[in-house]
PDB file of N, CA and C in Angstrom:
ATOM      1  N   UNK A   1      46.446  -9.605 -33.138  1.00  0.00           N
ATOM      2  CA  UNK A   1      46.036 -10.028 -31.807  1.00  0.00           C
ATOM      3  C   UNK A   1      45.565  -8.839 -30.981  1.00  0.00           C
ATOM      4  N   UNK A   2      46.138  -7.355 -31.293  1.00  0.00           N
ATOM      5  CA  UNK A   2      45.486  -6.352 -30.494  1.00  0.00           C
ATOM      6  C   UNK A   2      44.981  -5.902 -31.098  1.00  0.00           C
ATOM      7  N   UNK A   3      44.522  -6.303 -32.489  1.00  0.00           N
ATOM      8  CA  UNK A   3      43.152  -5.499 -32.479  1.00  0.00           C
ATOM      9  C   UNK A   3      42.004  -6.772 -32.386  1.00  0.00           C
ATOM     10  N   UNK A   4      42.214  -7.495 -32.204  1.00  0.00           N
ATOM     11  CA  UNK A   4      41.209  -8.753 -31.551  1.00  0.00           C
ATOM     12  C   UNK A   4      40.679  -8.545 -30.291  1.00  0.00           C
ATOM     13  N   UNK A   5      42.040  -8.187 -29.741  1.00  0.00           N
ATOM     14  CA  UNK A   5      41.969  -7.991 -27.743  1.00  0.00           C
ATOM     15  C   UNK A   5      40.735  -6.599 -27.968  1.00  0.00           C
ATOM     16  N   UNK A   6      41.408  -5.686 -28.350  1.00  0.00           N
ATOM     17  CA  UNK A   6      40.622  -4.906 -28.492  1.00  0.00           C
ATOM     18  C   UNK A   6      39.273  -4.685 -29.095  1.00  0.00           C
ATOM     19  N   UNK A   7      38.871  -5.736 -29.912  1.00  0.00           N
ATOM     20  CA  UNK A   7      37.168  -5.520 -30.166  1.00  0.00           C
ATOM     21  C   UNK A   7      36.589  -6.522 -29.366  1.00  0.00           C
ATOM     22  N   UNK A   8      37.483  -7.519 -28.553  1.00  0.00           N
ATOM     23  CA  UNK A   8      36.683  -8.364 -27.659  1.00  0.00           C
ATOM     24  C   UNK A   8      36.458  -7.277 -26.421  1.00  0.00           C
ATOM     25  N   UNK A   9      37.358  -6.602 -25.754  1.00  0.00           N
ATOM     26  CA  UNK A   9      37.142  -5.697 -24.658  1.00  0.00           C
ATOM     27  C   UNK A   9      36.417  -4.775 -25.252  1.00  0.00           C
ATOM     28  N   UNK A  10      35.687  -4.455 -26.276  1.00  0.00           N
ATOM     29  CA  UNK A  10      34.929  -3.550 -26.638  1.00  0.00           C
ATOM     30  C   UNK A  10      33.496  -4.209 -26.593  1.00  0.00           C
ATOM     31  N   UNK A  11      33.274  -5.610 -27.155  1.00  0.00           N
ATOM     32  CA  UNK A  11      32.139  -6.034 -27.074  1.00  0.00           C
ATOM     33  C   UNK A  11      31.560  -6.475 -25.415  1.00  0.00           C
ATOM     34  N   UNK A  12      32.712  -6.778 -24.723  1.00  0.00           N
ATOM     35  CA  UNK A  12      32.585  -6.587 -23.355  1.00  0.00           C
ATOM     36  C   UNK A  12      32.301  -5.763 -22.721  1.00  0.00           C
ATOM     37  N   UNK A  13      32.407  -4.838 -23.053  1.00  0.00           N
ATOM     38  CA  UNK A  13      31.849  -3.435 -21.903  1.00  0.00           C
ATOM     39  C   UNK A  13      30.910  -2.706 -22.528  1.00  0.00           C
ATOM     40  N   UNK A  14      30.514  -3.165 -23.851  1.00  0.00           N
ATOM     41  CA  UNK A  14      28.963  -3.210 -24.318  1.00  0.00           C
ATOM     42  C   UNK A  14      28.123  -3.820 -24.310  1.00  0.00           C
ATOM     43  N   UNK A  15      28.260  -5.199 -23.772  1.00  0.00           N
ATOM     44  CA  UNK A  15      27.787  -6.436 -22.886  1.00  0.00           C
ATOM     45  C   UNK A  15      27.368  -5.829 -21.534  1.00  0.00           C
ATOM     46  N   UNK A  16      28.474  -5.089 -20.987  1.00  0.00           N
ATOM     47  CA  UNK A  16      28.020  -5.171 -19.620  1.00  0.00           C
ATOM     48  C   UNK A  16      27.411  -3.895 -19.457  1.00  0.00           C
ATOM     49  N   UNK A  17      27.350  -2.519 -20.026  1.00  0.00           N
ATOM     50  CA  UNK A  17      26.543  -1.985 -20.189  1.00  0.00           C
ATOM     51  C   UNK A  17      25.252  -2.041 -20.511  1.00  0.00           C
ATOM     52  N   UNK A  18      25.078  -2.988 -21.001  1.00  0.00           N
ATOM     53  CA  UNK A  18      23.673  -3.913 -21.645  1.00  0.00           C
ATOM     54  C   UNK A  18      22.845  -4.456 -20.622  1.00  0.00           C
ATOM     55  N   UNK A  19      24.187  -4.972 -19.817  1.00  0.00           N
ATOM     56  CA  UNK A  19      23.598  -5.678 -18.715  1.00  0.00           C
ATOM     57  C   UNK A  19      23.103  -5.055 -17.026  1.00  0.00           C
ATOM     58  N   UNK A  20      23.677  -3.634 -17.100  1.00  0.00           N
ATOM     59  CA  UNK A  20      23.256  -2.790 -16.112  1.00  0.00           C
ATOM     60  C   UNK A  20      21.984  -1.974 -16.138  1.00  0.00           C
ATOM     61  N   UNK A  21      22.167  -1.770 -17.557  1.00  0.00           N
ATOM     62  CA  UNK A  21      20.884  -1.668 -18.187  1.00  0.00           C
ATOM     63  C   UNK A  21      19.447  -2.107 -17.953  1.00  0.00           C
ATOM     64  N   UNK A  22      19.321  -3.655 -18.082  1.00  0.00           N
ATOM     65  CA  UNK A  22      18.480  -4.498 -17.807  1.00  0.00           C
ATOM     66  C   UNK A  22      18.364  -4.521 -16.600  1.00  0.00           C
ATOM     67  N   UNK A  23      19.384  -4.407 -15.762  1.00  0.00           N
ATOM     68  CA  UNK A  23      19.266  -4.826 -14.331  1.00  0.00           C
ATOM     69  C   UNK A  23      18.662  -3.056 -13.445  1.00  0.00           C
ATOM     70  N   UNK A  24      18.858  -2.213 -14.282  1.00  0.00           N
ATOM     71  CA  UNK A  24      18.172  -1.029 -13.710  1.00  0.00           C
ATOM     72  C   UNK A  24      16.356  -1.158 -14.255  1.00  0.00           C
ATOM     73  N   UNK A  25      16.430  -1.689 -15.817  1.00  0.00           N
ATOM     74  CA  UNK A  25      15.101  -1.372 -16.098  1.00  0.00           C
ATOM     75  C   UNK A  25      14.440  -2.373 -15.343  1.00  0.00           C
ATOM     76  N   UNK A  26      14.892  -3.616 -14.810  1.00  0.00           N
ATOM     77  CA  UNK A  26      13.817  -4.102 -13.420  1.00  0.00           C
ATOM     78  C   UNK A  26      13.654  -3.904 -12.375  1.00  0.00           C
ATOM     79  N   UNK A  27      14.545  -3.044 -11.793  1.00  0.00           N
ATOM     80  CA  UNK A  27      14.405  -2.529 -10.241  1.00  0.00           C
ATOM     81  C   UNK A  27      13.367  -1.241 -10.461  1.00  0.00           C
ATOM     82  N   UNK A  28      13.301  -0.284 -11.757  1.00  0.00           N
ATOM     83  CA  UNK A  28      12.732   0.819 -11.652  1.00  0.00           C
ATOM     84  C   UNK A  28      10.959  -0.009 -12.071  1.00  0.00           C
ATOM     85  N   UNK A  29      10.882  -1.560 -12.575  1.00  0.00           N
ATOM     86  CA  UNK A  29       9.841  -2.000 -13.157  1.00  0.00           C
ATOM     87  C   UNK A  29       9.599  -2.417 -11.699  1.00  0.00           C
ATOM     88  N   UNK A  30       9.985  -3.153 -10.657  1.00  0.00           N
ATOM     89  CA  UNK A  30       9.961  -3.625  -9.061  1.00  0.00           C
ATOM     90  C   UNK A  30       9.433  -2.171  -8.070  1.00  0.00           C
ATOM     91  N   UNK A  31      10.120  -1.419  -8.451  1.00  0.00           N
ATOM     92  CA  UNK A  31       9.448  -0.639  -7.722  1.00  0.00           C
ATOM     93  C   UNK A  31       8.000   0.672  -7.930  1.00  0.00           C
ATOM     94  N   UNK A  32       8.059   0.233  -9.269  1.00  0.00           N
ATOM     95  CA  UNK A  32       6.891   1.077  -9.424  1.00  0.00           C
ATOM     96  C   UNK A  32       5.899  -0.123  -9.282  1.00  0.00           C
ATOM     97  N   UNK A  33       5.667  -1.404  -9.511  1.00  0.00           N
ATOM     98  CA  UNK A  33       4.970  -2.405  -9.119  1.00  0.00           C
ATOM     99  C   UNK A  33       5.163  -2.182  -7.780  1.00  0.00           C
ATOM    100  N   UNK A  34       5.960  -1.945  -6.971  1.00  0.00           N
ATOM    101  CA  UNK A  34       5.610  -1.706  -5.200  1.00  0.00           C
ATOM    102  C   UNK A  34       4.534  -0.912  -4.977  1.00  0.00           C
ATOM    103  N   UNK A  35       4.633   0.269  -5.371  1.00  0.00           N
ATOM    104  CA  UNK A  35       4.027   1.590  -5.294  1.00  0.00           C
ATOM    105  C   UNK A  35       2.489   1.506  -5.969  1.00  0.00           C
ATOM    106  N   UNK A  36       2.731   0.532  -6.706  1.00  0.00           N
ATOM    107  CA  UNK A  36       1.142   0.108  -7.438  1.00  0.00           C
ATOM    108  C   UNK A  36       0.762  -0.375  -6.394  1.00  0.00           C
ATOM    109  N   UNK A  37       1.055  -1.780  -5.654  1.00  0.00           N
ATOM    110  CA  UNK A  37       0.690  -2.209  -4.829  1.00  0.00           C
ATOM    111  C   UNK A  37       0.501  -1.945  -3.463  1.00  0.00           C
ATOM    112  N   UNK A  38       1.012  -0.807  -2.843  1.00  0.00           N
ATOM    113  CA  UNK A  38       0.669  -0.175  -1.783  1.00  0.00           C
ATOM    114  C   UNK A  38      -0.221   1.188  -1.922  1.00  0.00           C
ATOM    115  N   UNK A  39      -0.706   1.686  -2.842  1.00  0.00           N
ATOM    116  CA  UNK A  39      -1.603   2.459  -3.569  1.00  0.00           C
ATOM    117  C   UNK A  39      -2.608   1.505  -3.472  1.00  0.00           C
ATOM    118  N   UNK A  40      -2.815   0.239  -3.920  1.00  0.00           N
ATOM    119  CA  UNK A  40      -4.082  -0.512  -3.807  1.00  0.00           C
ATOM    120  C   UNK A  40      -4.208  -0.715  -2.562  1.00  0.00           C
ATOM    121  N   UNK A  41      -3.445  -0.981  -1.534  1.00  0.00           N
ATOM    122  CA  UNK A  41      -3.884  -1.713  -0.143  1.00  0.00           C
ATOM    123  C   UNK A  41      -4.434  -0.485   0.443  1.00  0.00           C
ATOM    124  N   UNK A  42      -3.812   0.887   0.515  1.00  0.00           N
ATOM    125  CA  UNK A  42      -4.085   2.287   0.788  1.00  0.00           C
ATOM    126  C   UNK A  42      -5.343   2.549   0.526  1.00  0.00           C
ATOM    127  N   UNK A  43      -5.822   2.497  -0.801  1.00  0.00           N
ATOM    128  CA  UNK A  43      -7.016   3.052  -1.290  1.00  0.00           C
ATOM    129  C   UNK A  43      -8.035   1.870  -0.348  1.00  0.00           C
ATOM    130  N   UNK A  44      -8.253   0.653  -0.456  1.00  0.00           N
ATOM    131  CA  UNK A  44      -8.954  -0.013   0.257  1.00  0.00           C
ATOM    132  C   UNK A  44      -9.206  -0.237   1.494  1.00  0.00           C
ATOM    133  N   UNK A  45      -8.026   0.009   2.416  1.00  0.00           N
ATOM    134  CA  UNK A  45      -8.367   0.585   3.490  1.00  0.00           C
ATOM    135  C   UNK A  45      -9.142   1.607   3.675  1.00  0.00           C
ATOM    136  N   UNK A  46      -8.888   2.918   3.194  1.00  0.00           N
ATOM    137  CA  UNK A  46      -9.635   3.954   3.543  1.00  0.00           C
ATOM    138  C   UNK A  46     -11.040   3.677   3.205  1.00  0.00           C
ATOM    139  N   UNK A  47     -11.544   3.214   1.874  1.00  0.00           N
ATOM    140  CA  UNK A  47     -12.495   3.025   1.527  1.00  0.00           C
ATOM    141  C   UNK A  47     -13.532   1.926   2.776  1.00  0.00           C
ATOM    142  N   UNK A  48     -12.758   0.999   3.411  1.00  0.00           N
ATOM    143  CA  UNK A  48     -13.107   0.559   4.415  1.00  0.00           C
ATOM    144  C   UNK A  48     -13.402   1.661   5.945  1.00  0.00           C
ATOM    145  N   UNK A  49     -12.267   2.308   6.243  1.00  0.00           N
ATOM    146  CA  UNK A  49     -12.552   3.025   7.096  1.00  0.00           C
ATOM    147  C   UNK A  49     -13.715   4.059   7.138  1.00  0.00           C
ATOM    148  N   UNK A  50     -13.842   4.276   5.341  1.00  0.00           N
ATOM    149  CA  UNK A  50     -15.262   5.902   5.100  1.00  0.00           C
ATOM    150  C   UNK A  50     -16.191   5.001   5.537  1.00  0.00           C
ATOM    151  N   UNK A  51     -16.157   3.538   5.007  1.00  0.00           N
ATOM    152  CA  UNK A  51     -17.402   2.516   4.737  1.00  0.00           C
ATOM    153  C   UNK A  51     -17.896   2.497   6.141  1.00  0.00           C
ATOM    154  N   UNK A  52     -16.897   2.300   7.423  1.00  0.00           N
ATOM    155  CA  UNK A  52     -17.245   2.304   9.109  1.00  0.00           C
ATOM    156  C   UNK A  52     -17.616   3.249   9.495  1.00  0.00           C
ATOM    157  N   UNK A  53     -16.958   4.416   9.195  1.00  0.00           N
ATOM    158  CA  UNK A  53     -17.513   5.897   9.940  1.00  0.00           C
ATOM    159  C   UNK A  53     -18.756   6.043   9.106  1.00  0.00           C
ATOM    160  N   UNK A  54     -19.113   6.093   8.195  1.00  0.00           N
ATOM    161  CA  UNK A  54     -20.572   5.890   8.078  1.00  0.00           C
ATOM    162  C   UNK A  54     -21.512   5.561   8.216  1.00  0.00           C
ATOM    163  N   UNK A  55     -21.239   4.481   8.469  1.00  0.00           N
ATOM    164  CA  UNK A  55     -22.141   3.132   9.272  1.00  0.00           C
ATOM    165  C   UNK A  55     -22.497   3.777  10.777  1.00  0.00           C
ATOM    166  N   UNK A  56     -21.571   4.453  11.307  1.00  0.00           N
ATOM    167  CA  UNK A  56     -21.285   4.903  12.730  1.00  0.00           C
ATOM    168  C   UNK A  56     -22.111   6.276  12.619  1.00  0.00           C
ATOM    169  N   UNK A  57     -21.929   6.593  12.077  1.00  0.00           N
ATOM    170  CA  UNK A  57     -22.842   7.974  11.695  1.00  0.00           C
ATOM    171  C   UNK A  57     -24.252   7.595  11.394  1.00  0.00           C
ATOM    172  N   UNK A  58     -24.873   6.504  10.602  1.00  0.00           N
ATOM    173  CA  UNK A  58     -25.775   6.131  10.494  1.00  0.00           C
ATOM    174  C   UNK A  58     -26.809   6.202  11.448  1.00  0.00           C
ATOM    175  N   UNK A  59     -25.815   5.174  12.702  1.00  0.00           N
ATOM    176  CA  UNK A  59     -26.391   4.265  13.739  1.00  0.00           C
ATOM    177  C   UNK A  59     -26.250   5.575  15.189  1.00  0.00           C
ATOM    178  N   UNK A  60     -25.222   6.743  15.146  1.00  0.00           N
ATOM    179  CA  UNK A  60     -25.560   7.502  15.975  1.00  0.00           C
ATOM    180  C   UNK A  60     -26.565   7.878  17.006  1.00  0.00           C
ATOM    181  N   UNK A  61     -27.463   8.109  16.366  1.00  0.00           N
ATOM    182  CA  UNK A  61     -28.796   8.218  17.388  1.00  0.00           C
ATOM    183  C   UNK A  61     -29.781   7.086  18.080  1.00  0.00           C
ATOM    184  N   UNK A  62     -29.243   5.720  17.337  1.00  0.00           N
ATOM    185  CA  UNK A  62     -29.126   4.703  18.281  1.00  0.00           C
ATOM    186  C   UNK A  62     -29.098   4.174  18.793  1.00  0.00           C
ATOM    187  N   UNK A  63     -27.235   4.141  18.630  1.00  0.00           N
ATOM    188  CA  UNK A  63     -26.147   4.078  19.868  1.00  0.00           C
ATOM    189  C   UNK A  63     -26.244   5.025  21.175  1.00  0.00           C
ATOM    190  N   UNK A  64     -26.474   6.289  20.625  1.00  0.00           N
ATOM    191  CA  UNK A  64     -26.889   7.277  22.225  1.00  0.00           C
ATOM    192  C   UNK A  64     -28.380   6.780  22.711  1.00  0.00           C
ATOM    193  N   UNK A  65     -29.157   6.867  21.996  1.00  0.00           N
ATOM    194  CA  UNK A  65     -30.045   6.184  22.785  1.00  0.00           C
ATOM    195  C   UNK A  65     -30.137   5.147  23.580  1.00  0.00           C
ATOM    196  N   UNK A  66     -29.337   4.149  22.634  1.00  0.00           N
ATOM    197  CA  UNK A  66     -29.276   3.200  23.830  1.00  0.00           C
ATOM    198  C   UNK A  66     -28.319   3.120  25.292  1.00  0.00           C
ATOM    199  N   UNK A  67     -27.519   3.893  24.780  1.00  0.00           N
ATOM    200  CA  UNK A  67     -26.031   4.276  25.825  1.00  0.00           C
ATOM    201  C   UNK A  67     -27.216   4.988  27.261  1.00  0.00           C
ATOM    202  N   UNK A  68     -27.990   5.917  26.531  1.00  0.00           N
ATOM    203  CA  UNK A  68     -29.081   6.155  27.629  1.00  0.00           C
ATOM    204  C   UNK A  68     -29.967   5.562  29.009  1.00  0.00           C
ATOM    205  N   UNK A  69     -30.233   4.478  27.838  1.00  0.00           N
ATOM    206  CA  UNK A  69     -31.448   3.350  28.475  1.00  0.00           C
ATOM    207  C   UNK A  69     -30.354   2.557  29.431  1.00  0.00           C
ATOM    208  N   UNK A  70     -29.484   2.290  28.901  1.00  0.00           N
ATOM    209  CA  UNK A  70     -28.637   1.362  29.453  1.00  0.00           C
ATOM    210  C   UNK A  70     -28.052   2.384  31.093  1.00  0.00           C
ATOM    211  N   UNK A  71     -27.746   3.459  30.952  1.00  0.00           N
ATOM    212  CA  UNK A  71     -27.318   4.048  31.901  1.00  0.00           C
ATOM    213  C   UNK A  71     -28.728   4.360  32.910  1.00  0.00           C
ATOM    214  N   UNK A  72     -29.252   4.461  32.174  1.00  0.00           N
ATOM    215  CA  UNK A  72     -30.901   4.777  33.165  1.00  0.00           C
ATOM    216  C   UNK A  72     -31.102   3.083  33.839  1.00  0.00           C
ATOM    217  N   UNK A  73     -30.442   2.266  33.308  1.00  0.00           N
ATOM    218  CA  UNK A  73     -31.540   0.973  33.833  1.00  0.00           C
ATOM    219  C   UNK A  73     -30.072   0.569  35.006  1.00  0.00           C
ATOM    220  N   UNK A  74     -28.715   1.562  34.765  1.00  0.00           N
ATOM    221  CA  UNK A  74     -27.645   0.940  36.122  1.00  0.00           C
ATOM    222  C   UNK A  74     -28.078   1.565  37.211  1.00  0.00           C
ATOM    223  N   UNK A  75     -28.383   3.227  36.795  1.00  0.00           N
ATOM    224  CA  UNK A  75     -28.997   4.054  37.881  1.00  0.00           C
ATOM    225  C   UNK A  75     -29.953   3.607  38.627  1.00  0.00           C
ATOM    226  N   UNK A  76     -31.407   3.026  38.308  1.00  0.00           N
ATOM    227  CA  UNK A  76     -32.366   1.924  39.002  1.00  0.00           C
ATOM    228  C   UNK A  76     -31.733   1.238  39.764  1.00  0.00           C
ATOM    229  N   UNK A  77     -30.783   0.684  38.896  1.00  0.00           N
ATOM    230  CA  UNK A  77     -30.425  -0.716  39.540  1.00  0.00           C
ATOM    231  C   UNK A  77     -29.654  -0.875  40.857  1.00  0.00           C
ATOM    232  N   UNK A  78     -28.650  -0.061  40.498  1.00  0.00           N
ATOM    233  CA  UNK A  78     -27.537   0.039  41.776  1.00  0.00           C
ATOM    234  C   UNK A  78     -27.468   1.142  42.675  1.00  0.00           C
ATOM    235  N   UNK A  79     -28.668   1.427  42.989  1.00  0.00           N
ATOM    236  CA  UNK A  79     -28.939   3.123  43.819  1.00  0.00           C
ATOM    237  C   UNK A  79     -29.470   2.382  44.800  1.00  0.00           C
TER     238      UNK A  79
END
């Protein structure tokens, strides 16, 4: 009977070692899937933001130009 007790409490705490196991290799699989996934939202943002400041850079001379006309036509207007 004790050596029964004893290979059942042996297969038990090689069970549950087994089972901490598993339960670490999905938190370290959860969080590198996080890190994937905020790496993608990251990269696409920025790629959005280069995509605007460029656009903005594009349209520069313009935008001042018109910022110009527009200020020349309040000056007329309200003098």
């Amino acid at each position: 009977a004790d050596a029964s007790l004893g290979m059942h409490e042996r297969e038990y705490i090689q069970e549950s070692l087994s089972y901490v196991l598993r339960i670490q290799e999905v938190q370290e699989r959860i969080k590198f899937e996080f890190v994937e996934i905020l790496l993608a939202f990251i990269s696409g943002w920025l790629v959005f933001y280069h995509t605007a400041h460029e656009q903005a850079e594009d349209h520069r001379d313009y935008l001042q130009d018109l910022r110009h006309k527009v200020q020349k036509v309040r000056d007329h207007t309200y003098m």
